[in-house]
C-alpha atoms as a PDB file:
ATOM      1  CA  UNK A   1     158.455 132.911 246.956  1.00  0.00           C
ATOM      2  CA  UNK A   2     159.156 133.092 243.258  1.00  0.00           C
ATOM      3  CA  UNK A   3     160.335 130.026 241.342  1.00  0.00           C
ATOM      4  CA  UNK A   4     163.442 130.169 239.579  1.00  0.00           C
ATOM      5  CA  UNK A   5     162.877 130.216 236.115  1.00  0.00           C
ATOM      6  CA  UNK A   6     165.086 129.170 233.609  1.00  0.00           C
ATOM      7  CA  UNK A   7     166.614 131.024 230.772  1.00  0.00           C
ATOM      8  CA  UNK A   8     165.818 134.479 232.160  1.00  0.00           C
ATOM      9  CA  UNK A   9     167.506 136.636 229.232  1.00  0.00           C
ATOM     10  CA  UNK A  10     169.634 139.499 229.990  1.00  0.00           C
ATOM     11  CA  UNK A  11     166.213 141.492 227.413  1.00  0.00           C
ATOM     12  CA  UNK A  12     163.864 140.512 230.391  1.00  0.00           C
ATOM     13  CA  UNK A  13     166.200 141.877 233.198  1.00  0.00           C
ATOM     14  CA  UNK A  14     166.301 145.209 231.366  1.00  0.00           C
ATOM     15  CA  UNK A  15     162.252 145.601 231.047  1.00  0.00           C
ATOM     16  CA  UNK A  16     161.265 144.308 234.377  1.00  0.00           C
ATOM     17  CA  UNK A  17     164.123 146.833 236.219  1.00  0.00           C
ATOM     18  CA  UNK A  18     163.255 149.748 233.714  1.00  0.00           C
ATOM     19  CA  UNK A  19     159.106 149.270 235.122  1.00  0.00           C
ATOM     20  CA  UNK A  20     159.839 149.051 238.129  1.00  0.00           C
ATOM     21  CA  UNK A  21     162.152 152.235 238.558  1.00  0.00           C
ATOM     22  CA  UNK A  22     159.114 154.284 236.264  1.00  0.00           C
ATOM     23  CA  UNK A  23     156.661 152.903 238.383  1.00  0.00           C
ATOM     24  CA  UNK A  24     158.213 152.509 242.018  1.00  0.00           C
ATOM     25  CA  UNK A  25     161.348 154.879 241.958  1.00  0.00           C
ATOM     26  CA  UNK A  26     165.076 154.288 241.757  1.00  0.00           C
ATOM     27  CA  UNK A  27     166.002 154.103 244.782  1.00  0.00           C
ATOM     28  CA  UNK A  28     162.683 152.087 245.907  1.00  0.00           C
ATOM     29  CA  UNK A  29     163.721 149.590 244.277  1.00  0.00           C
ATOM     30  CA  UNK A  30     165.970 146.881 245.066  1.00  0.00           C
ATOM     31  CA  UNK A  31     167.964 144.260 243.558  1.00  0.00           C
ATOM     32  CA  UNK A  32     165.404 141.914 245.082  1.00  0.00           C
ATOM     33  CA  UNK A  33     162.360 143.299 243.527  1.00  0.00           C
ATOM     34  CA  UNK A  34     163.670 142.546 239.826  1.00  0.00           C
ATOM     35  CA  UNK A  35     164.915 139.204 240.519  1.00  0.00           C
ATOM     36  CA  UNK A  36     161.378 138.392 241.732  1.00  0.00           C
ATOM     37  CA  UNK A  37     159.707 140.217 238.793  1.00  0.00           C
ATOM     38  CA  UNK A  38     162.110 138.512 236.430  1.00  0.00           C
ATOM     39  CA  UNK A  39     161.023 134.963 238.085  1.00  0.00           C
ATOM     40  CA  UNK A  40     164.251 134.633 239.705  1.00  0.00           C
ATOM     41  CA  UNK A  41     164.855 133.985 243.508  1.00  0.00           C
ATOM     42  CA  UNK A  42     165.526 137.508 245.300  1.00  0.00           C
ATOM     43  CA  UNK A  43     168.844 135.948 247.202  1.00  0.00           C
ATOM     44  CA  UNK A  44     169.482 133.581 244.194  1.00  0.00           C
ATOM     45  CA  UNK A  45     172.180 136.674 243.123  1.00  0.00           C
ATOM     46  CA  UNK A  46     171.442 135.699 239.384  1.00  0.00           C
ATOM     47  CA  UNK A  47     170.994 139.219 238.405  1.00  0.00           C
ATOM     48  CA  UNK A  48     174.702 139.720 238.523  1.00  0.00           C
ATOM     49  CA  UNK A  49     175.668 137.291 236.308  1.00  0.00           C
ATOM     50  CA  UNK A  50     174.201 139.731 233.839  1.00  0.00           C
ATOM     51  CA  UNK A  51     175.123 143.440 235.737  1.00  0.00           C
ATOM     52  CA  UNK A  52     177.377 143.779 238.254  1.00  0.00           C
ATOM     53  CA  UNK A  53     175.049 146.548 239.651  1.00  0.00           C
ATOM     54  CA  UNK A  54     171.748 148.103 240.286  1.00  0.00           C
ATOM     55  CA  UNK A  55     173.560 151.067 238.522  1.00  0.00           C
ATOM     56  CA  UNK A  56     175.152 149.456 236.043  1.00  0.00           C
ATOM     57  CA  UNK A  57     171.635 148.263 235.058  1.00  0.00           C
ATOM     58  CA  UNK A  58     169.920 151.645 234.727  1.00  0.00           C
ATOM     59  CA  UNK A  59     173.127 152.746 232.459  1.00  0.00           C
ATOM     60  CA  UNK A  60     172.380 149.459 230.207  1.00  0.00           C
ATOM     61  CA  UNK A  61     168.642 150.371 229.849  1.00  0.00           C
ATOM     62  CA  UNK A  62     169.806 153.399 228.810  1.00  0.00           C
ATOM     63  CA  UNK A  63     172.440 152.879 226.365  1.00  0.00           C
ATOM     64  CA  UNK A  64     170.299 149.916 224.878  1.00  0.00           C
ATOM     65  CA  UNK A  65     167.694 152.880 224.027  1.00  0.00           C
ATOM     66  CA  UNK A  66     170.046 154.669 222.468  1.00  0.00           C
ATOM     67  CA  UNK A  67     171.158 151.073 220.320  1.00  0.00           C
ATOM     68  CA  UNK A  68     167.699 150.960 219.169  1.00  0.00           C
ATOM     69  CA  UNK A  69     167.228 154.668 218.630  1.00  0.00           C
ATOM     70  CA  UNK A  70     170.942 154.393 216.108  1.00  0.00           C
ATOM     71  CA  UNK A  71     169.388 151.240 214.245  1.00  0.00           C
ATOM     72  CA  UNK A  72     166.364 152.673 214.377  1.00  0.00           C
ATOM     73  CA  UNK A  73     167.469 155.736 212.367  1.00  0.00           C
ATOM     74  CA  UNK A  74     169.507 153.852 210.344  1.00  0.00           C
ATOM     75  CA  UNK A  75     166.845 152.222 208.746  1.00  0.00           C
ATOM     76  CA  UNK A  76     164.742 155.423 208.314  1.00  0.00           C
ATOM     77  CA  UNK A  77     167.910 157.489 207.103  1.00  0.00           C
ATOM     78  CA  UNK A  78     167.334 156.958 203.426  1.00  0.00           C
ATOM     79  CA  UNK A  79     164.044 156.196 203.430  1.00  0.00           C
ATOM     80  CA  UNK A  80     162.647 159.044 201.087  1.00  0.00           C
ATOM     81  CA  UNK A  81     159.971 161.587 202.751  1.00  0.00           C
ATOM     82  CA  UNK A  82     156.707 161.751 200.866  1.00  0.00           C
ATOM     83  CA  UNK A  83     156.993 164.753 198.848  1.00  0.00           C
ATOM     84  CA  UNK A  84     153.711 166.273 200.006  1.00  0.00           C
ATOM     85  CA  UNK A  85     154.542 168.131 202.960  1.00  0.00           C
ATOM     86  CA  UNK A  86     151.342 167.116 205.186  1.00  0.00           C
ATOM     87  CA  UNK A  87     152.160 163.621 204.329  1.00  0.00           C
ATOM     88  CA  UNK A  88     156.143 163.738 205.055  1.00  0.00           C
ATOM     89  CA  UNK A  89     154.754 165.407 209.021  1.00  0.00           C
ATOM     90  CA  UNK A  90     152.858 162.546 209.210  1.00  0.00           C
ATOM     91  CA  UNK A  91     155.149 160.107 208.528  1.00  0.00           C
ATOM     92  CA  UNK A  92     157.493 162.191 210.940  1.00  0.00           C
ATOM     93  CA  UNK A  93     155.101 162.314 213.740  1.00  0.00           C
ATOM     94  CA  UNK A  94     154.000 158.552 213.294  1.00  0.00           C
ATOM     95  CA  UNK A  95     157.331 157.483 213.993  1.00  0.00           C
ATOM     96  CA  UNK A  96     158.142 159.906 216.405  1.00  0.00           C
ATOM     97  CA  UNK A  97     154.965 158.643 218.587  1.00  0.00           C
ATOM     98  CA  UNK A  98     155.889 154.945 217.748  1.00  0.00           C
ATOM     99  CA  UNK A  99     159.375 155.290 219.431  1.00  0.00           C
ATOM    100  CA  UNK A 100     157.786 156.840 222.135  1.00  0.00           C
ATOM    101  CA  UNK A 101     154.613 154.374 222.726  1.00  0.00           C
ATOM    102  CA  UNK A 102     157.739 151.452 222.911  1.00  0.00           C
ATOM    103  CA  UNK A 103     160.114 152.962 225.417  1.00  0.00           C
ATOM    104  CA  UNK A 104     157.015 154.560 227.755  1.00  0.00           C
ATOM    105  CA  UNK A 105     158.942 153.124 230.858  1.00  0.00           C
ATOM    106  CA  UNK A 106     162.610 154.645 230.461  1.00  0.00           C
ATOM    107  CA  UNK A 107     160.936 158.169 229.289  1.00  0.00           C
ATOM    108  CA  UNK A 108     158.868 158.153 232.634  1.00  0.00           C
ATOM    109  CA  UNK A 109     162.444 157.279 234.561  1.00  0.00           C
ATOM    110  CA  UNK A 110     163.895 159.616 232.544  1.00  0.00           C
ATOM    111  CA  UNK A 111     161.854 162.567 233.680  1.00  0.00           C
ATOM    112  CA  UNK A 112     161.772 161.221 237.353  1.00  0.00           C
ATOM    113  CA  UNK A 113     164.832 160.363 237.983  1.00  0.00           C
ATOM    114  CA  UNK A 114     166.954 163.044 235.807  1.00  0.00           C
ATOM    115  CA  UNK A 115     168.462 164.895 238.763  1.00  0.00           C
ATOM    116  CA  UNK A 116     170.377 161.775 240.090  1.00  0.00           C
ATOM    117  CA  UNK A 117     171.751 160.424 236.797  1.00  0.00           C
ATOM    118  CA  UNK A 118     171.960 163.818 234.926  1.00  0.00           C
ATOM    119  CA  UNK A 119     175.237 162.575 233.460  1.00  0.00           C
ATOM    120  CA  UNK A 120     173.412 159.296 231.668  1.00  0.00           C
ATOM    121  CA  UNK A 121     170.158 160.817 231.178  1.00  0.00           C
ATOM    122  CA  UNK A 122     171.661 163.334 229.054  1.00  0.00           C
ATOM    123  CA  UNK A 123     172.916 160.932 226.738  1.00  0.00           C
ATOM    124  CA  UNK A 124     169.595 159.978 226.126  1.00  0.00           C
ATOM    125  CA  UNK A 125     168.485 163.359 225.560  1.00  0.00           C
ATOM    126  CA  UNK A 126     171.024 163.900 223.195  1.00  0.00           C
ATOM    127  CA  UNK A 127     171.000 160.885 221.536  1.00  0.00           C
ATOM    128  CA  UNK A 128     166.820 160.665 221.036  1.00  0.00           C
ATOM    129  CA  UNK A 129     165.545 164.059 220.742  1.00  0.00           C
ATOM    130  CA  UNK A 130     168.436 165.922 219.091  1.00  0.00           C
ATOM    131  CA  UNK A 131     167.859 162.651 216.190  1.00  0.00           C
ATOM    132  CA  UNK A 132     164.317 163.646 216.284  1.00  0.00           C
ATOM    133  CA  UNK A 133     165.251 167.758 216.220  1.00  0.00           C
ATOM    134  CA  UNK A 134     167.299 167.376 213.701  1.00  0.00           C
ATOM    135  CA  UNK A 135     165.682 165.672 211.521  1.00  0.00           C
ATOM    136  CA  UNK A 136     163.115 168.049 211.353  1.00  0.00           C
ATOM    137  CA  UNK A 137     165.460 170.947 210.974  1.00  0.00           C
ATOM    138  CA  UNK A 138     167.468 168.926 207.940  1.00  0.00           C
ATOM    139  CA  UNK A 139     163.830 168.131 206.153  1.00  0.00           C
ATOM    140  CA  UNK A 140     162.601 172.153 206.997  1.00  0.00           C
ATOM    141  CA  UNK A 141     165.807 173.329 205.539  1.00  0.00           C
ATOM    142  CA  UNK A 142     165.317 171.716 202.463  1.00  0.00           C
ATOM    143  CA  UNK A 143     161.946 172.678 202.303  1.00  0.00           C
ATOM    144  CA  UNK A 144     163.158 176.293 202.186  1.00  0.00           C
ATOM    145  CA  UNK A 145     166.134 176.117 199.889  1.00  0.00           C
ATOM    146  CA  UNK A 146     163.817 173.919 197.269  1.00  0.00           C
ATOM    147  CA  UNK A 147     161.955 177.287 197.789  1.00  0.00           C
ATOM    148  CA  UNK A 148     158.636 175.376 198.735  1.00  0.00           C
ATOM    149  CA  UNK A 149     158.679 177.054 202.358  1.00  0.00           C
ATOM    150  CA  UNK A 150     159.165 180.645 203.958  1.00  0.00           C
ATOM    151  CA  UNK A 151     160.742 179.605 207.233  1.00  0.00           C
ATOM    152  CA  UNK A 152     162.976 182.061 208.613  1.00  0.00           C
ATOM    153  CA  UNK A 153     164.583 179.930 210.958  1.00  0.00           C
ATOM    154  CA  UNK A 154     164.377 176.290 210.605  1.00  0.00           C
ATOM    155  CA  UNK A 155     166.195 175.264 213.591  1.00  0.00           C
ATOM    156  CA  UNK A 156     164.093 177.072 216.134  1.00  0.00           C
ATOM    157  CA  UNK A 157     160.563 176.132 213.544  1.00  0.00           C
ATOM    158  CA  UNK A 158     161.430 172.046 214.282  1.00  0.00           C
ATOM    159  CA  UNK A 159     161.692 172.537 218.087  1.00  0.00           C
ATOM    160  CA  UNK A 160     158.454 174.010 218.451  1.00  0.00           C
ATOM    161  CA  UNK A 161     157.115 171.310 216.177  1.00  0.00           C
ATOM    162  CA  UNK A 162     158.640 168.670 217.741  1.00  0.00           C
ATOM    163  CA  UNK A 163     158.087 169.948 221.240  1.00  0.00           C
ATOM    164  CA  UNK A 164     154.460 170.020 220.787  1.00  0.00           C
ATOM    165  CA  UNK A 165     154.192 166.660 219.317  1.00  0.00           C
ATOM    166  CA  UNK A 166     155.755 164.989 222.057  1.00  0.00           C
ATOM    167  CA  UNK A 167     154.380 167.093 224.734  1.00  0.00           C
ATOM    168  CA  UNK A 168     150.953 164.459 223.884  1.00  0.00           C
ATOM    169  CA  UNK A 169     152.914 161.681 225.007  1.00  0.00           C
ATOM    170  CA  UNK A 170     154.805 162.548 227.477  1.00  0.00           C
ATOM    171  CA  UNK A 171     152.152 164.105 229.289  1.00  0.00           C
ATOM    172  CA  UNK A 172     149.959 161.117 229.011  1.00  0.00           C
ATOM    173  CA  UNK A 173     152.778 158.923 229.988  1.00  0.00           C
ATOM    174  CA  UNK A 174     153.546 161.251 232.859  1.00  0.00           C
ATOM    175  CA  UNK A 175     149.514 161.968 234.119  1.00  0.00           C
ATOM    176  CA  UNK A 176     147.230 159.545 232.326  1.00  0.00           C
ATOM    177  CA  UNK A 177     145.687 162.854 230.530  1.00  0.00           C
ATOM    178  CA  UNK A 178     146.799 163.842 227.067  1.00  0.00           C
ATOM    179  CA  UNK A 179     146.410 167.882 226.058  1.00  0.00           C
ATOM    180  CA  UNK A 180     142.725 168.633 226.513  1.00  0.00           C
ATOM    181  CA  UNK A 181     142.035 164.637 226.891  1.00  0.00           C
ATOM    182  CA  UNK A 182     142.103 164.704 223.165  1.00  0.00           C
ATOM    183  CA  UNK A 183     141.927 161.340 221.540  1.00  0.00           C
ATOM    184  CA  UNK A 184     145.277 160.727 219.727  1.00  0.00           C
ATOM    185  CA  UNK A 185     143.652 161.357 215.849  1.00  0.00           C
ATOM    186  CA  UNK A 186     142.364 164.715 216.555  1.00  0.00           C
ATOM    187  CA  UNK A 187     145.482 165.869 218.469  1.00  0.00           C
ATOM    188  CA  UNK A 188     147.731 164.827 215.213  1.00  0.00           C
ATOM    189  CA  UNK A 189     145.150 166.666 213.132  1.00  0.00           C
ATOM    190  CA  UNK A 190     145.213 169.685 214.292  1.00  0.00           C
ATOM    191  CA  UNK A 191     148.801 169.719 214.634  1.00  0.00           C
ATOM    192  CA  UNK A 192     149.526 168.917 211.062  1.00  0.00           C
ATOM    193  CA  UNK A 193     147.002 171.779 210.342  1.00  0.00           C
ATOM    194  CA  UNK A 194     148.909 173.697 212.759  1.00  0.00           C
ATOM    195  CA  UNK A 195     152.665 172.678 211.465  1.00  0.00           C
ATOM    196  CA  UNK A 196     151.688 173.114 207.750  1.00  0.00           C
ATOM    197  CA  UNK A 197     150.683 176.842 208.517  1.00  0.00           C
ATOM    198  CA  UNK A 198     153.969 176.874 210.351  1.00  0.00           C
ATOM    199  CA  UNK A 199     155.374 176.438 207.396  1.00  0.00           C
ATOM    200  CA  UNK A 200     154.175 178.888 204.570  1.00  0.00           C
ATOM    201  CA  UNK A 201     154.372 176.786 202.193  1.00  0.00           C
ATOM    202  CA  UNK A 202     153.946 178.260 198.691  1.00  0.00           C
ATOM    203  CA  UNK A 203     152.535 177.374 195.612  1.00  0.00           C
ATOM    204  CA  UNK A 204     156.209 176.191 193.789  1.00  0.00           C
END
């Protein structure tokens, strides 16, 4: 049996319960199961000092996502985009992949358990990937206006960028395989390639 270990934080609860529904399943997994991966006796009930619920935990994981995802973009929000165009998708995608690579867990549960939370899961969609979408769109738009692009629609020329950069790590996340089992630097290099002929950029 596990020990009880002291000063379990309300940070660890959330990590150990996020794995374990990725990896085992929802509804696999019992209150039990993250008090013992959290160090915690399984009858010790010291997970509901924190939750009151197994449900109430999932909907913390997720709205703590969305916390970091807010400060997250508050930080980057006036950060200035490089003003060469291959460079500014490269910062984009860098920091797309980063958010993904740190929240690998809760975008497998996401995708596996959507159908029984669709209520809370799409607060996550909204609240990550319209950021992400619209971002793009905002820095495509301007692109276009400055007169540096020939985009026709901006809107619809993000969400195919953005869909196929995060199809790499979803899909490894999802499968263990990434698109063609390409190694991560030659997948972002021919997508820039592939995003800056998106583009039409012209020689203003």
């Amino acid at each position: 049996m596990a020990r009880t270990t002291p000063g379990v934080t309300r940070r660890r609860i959330l990590d150990e319960a996020v794995h374990l529904f990725a990896t085992r399943g929802y509804d696999a997994t019992s209150v039990a199961d993250i008090q013992t991966a959290c160090g915690l006796h399984p009858g010790s009930g010291a997970l509901y000092k924190h939750f009151p619920s197994k449900a109430a935990l999932l909907e913390a994981a997720v709205h703590d996502n969305l916390a970091r995802l807010a400060a997250r973009t508050a930080e980057t929000a006036d950060a200035r985009l490089p003003e060469d165009p291959r460079e500014a998708l490269r910062v984009l995608a860098d920091d797309v992949w980063a958010f993904m690579a740190a929240d690998r867990d809760l975008i497998r549960l996401m995708i596996r358990e959507f159908t029984g939370f669709p209520e809370l899961f799409e607060q996550m969609w909204r609240g990550v990937l319209a950021t992400v979408y619209r971002r793009g769109t905002e820095w495509i738009t301007t692109l276009r206006d400055q007169g540096r692009a020939e985009v026709s629609d901006p809107e619809a020329t993000a969400a195919v960028l953005v869909a196929s950069l995060t199809y790499y790590p979803i899909l490894d996340v999802l499968i263990g395989h990434t698109p063609g089992d390409l190694a991560p630097d030659r997948f972002l290099a021919a997508w820039l390639d592939s995003s800056i002929a998106a583009l039409r950029l012209t020689s203003r």
